[in-house]
PDB file of N, CA and C in Angstrom:
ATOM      1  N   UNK A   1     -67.485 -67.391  95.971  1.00  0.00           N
ATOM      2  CA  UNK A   1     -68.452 -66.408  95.518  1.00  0.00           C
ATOM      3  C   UNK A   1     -67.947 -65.013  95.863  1.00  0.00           C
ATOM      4  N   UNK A   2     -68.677 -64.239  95.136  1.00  0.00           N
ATOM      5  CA  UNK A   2     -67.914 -62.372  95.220  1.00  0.00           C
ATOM      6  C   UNK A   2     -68.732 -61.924  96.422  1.00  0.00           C
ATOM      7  N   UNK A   3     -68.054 -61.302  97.146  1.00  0.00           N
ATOM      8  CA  UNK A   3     -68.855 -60.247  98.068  1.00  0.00           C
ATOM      9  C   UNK A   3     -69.836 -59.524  97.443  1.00  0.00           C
ATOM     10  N   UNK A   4     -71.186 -59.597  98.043  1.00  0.00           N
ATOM     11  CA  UNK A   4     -72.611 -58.929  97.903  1.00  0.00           C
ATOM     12  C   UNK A   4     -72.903 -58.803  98.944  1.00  0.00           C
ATOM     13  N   UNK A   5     -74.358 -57.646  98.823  1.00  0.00           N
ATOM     14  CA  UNK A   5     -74.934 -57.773  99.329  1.00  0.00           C
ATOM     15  C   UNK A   5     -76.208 -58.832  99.945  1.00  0.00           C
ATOM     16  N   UNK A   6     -76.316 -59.167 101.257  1.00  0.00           N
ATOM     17  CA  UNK A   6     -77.196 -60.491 101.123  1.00  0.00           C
ATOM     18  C   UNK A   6     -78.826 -59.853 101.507  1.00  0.00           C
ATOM     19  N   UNK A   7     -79.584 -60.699 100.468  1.00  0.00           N
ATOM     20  CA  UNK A   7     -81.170 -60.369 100.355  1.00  0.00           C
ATOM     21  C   UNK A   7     -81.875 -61.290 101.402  1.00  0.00           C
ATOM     22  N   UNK A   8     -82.148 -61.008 102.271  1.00  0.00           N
ATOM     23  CA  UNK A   8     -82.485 -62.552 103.284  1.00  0.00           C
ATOM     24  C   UNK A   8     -84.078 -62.819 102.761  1.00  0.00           C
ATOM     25  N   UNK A   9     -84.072 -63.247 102.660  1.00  0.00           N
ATOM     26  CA  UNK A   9     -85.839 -64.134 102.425  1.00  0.00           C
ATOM     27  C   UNK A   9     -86.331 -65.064 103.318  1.00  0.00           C
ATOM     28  N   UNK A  10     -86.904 -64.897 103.937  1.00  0.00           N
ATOM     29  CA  UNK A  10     -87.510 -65.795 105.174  1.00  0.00           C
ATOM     30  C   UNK A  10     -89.074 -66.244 104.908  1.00  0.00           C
ATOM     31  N   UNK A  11     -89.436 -67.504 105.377  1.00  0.00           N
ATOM     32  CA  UNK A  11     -91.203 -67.842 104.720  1.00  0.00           C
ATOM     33  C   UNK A  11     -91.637 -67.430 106.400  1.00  0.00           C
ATOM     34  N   UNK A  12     -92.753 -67.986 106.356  1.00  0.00           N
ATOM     35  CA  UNK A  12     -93.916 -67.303 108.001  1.00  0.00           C
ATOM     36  C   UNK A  12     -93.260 -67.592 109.247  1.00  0.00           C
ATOM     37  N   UNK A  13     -92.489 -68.890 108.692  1.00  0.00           N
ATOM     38  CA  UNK A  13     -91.849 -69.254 110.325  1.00  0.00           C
ATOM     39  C   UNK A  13     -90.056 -68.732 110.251  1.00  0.00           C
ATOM     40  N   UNK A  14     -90.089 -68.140 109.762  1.00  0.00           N
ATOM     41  CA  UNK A  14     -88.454 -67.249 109.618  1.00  0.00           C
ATOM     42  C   UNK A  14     -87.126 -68.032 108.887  1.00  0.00           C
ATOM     43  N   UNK A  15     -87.992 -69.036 108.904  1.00  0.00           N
ATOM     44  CA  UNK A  15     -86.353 -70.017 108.035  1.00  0.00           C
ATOM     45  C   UNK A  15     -85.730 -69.478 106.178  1.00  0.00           C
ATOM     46  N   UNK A  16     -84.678 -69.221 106.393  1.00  0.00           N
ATOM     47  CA  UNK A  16     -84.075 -68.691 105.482  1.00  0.00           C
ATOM     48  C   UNK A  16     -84.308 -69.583 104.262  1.00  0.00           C
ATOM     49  N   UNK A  17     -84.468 -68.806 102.851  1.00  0.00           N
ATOM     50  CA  UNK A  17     -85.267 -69.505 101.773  1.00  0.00           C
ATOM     51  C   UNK A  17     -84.036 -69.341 100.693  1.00  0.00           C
ATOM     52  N   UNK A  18     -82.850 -68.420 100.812  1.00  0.00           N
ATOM     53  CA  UNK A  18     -82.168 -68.403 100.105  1.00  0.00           C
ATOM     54  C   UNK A  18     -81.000 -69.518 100.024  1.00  0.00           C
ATOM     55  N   UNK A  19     -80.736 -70.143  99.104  1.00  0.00           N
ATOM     56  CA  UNK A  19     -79.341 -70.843  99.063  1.00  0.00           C
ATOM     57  C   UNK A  19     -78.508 -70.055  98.496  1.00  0.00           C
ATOM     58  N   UNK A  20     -77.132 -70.809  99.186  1.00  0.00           N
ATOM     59  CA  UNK A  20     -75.988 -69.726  99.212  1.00  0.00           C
ATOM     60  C   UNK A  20     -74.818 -70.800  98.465  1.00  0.00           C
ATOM     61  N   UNK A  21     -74.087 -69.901  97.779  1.00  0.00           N
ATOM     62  CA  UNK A  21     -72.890 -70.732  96.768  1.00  0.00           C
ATOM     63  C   UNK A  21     -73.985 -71.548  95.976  1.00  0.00           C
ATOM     64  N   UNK A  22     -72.709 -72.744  95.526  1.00  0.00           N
ATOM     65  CA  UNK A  22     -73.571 -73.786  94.402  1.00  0.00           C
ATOM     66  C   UNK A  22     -72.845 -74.769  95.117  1.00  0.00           C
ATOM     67  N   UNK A  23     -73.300 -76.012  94.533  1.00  0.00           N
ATOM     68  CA  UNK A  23     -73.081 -77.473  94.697  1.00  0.00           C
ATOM     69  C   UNK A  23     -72.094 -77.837  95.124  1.00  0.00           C
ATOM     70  N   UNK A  24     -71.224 -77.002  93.986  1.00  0.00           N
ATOM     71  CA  UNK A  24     -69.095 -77.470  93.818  1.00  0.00           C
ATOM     72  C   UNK A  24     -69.049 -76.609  95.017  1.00  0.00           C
ATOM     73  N   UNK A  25     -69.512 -75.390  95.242  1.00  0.00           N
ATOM     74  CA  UNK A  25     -69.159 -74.708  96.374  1.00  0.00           C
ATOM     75  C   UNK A  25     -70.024 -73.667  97.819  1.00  0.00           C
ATOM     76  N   UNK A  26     -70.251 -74.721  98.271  1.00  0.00           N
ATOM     77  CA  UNK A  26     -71.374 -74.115  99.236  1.00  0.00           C
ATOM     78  C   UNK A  26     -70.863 -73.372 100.164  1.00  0.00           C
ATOM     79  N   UNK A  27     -70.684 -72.335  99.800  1.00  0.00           N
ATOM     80  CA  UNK A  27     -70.601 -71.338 100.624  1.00  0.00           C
ATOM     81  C   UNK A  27     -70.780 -70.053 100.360  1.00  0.00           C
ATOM     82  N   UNK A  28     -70.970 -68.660 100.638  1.00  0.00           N
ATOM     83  CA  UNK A  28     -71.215 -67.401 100.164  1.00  0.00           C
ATOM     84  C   UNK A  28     -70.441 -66.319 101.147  1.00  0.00           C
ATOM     85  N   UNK A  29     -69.801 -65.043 100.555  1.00  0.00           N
ATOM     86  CA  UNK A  29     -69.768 -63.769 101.336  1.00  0.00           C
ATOM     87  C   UNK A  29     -70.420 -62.887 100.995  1.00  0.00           C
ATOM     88  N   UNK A  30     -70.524 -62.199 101.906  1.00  0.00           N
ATOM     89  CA  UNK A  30     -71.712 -60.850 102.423  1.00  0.00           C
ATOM     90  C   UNK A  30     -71.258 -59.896 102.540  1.00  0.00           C
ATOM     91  N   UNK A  31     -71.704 -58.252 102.210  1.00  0.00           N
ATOM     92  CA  UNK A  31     -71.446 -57.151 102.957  1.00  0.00           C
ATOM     93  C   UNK A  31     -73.128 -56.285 103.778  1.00  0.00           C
ATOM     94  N   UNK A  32     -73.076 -56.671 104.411  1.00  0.00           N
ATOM     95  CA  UNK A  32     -74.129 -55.766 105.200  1.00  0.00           C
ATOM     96  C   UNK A  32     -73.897 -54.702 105.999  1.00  0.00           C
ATOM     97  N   UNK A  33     -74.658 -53.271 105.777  1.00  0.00           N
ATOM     98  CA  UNK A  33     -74.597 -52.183 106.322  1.00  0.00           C
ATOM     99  C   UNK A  33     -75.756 -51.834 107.252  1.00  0.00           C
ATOM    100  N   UNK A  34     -75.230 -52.935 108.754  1.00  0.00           N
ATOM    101  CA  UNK A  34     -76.864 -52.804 109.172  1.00  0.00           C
ATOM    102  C   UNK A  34     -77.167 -51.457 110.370  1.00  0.00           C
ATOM    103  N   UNK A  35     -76.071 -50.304 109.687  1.00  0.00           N
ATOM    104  CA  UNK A  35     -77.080 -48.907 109.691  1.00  0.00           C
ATOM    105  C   UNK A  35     -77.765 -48.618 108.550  1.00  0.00           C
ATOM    106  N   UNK A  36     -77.967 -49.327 107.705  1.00  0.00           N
ATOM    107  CA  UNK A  36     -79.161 -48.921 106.600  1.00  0.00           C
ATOM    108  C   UNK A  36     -80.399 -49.383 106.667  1.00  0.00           C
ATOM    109  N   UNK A  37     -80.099 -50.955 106.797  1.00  0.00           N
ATOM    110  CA  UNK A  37     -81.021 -51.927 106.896  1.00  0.00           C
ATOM    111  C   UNK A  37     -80.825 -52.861 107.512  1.00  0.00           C
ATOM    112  N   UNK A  38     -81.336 -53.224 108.558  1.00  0.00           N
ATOM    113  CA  UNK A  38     -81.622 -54.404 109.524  1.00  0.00           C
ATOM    114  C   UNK A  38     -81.334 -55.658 108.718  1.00  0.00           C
ATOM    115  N   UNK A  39     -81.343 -56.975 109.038  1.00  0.00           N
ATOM    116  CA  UNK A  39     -81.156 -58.172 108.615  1.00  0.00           C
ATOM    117  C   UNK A  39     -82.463 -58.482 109.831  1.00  0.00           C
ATOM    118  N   UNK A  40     -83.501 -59.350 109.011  1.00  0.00           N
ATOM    119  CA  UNK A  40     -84.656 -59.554 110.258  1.00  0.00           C
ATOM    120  C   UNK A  40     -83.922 -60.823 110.697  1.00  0.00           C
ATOM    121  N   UNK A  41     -84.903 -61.490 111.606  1.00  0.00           N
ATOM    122  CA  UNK A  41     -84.749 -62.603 112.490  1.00  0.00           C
ATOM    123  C   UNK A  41     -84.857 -63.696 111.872  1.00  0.00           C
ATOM    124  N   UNK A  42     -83.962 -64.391 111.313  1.00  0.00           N
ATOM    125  CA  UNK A  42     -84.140 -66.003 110.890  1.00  0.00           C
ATOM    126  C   UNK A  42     -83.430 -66.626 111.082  1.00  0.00           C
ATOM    127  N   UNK A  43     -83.685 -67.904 110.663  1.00  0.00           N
ATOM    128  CA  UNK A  43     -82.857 -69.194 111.139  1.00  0.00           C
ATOM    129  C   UNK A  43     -82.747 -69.969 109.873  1.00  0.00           C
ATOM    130  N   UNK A  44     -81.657 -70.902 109.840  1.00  0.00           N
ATOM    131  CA  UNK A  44     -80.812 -71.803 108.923  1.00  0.00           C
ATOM    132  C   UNK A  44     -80.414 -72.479 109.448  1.00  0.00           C
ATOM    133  N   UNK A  45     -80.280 -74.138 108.468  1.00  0.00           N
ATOM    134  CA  UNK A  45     -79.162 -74.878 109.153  1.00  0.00           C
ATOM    135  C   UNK A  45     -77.907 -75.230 108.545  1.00  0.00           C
ATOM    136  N   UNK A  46     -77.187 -74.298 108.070  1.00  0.00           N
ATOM    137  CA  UNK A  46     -76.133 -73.839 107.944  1.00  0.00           C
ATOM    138  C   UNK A  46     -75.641 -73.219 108.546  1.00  0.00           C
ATOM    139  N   UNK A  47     -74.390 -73.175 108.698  1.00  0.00           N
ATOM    140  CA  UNK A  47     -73.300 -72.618 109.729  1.00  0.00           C
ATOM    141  C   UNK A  47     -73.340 -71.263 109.174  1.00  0.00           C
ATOM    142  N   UNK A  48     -72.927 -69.750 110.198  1.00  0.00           N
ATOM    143  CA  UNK A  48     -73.157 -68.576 110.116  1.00  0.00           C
ATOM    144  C   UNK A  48     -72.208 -67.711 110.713  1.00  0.00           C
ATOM    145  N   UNK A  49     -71.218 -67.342 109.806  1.00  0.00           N
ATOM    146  CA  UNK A  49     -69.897 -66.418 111.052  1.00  0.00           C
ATOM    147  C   UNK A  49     -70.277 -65.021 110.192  1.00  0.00           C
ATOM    148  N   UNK A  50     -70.187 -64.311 111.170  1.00  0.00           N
ATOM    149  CA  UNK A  50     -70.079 -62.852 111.282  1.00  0.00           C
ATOM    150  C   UNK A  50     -68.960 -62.122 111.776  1.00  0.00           C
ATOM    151  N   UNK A  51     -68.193 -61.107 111.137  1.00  0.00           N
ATOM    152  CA  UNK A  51     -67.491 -60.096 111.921  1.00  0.00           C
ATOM    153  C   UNK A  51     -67.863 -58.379 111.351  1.00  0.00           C
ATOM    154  N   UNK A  52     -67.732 -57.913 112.553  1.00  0.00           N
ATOM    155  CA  UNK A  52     -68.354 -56.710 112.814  1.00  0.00           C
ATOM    156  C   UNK A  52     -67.119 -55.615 112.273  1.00  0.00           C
ATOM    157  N   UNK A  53     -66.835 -54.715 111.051  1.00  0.00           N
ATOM    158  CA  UNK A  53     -65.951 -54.069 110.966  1.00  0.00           C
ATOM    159  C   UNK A  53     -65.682 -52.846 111.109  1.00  0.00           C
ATOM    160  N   UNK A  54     -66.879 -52.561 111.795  1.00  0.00           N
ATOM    161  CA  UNK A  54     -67.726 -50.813 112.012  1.00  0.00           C
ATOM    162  C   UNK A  54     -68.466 -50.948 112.956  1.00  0.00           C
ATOM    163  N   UNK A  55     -68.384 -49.738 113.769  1.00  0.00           N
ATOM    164  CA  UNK A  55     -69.401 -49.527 114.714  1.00  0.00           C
ATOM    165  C   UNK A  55     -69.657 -50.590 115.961  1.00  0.00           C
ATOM    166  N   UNK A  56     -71.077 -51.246 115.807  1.00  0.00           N
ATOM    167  CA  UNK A  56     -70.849 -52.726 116.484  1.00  0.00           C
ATOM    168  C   UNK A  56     -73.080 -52.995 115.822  1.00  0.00           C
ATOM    169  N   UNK A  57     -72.837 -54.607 117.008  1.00  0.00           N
ATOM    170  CA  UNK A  57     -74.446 -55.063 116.156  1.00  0.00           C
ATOM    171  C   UNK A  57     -74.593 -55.680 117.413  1.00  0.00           C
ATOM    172  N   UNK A  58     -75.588 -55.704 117.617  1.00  0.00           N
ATOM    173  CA  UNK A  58     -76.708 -56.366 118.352  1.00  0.00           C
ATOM    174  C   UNK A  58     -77.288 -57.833 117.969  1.00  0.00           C
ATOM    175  N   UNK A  59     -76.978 -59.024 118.265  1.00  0.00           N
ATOM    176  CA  UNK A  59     -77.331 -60.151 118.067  1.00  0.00           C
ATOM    177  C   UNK A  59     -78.114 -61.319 119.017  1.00  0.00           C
ATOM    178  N   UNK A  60     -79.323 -61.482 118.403  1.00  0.00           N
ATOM    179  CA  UNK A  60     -80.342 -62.016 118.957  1.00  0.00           C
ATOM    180  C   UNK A  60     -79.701 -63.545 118.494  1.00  0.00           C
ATOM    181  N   UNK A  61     -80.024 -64.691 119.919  1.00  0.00           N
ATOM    182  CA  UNK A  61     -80.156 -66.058 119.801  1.00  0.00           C
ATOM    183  C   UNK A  61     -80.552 -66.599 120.882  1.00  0.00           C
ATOM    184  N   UNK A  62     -82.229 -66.871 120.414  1.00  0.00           N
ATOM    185  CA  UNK A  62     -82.704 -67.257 121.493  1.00  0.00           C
ATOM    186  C   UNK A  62     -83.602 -66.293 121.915  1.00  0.00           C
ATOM    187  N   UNK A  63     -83.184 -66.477 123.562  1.00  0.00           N
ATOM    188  CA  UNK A  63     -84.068 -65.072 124.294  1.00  0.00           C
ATOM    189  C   UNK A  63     -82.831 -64.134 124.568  1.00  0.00           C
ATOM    190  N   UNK A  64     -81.641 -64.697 124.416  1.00  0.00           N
ATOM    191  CA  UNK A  64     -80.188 -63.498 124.606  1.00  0.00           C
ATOM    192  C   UNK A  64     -80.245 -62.889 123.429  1.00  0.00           C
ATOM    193  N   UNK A  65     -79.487 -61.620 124.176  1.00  0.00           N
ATOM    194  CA  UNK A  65     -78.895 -60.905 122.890  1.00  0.00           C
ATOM    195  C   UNK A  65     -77.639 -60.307 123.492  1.00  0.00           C
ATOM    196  N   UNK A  66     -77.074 -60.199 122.132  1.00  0.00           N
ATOM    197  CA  UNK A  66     -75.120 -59.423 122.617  1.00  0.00           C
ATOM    198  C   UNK A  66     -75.178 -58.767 122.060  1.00  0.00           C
ATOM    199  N   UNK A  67     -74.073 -57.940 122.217  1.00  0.00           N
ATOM    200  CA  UNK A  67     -73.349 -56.394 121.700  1.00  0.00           C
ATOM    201  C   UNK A  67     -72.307 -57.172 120.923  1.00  0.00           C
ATOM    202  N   UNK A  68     -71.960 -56.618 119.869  1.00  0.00           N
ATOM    203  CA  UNK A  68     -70.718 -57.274 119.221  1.00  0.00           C
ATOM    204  C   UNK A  68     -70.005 -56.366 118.746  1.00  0.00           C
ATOM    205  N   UNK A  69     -68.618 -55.856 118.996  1.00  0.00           N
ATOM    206  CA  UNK A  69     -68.227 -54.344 119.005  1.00  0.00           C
ATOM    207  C   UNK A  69     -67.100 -54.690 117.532  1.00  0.00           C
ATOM    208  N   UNK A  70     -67.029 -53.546 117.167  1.00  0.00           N
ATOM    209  CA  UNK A  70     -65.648 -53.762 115.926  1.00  0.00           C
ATOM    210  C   UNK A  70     -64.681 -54.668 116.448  1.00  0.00           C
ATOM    211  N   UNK A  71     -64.130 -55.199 115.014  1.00  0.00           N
ATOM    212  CA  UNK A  71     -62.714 -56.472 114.977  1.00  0.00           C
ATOM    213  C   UNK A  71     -63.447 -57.503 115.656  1.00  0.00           C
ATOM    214  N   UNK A  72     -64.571 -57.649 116.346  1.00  0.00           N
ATOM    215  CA  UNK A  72     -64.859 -59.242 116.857  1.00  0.00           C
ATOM    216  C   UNK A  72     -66.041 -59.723 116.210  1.00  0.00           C
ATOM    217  N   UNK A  73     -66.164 -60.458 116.377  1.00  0.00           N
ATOM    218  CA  UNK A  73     -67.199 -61.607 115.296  1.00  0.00           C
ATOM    219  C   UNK A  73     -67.832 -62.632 116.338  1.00  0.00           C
ATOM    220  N   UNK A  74     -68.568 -63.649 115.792  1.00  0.00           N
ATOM    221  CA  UNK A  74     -69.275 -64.389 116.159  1.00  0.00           C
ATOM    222  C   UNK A  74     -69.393 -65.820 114.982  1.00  0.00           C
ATOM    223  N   UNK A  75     -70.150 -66.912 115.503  1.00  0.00           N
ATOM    224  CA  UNK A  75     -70.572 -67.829 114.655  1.00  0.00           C
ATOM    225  C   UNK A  75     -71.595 -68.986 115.120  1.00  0.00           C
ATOM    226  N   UNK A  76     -72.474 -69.314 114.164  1.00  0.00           N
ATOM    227  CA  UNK A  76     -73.385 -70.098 115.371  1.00  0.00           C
ATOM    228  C   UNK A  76     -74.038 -70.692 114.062  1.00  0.00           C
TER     229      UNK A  76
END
């Protein structure tokens, strides 16, 4: 799939409502600019890697949260 932007959709209890890729290919990329707009709090059970290429982000899991600074990433 092409790099987009991702629209997160979450129902009351935060679980992510969007599917990502198709059938033949489940998977999707993202560009998020989250000095514009936040990405709220949800959950999936799909696998989730992030890397940070600017600045840095703040990532909630759980009751932790991290700093995640440029060039490093995450996945959970």
């Amino acid at each position: 799939m092409a790099l987009a932007v991702c629209e997160t959709i979450i129902d009351e209890q935060g679980k992510e409502l969007l599917d990502h890729g198709t059938a033949l290919f489940p998977a999707a990329c993202y560009y998020d600019n989250l000095a514009l707009e936040e990405v709220p709090w949800h959950w999936h059970e799909e696998l989730e890697a992030v890397v940070v290429t600017e600045g840095r982000a703040i990532v909630a899991a759980g009751t932790e949260k991290y700093v995640v600074t440029e060039g490093n990433g995450f996945f959970y």
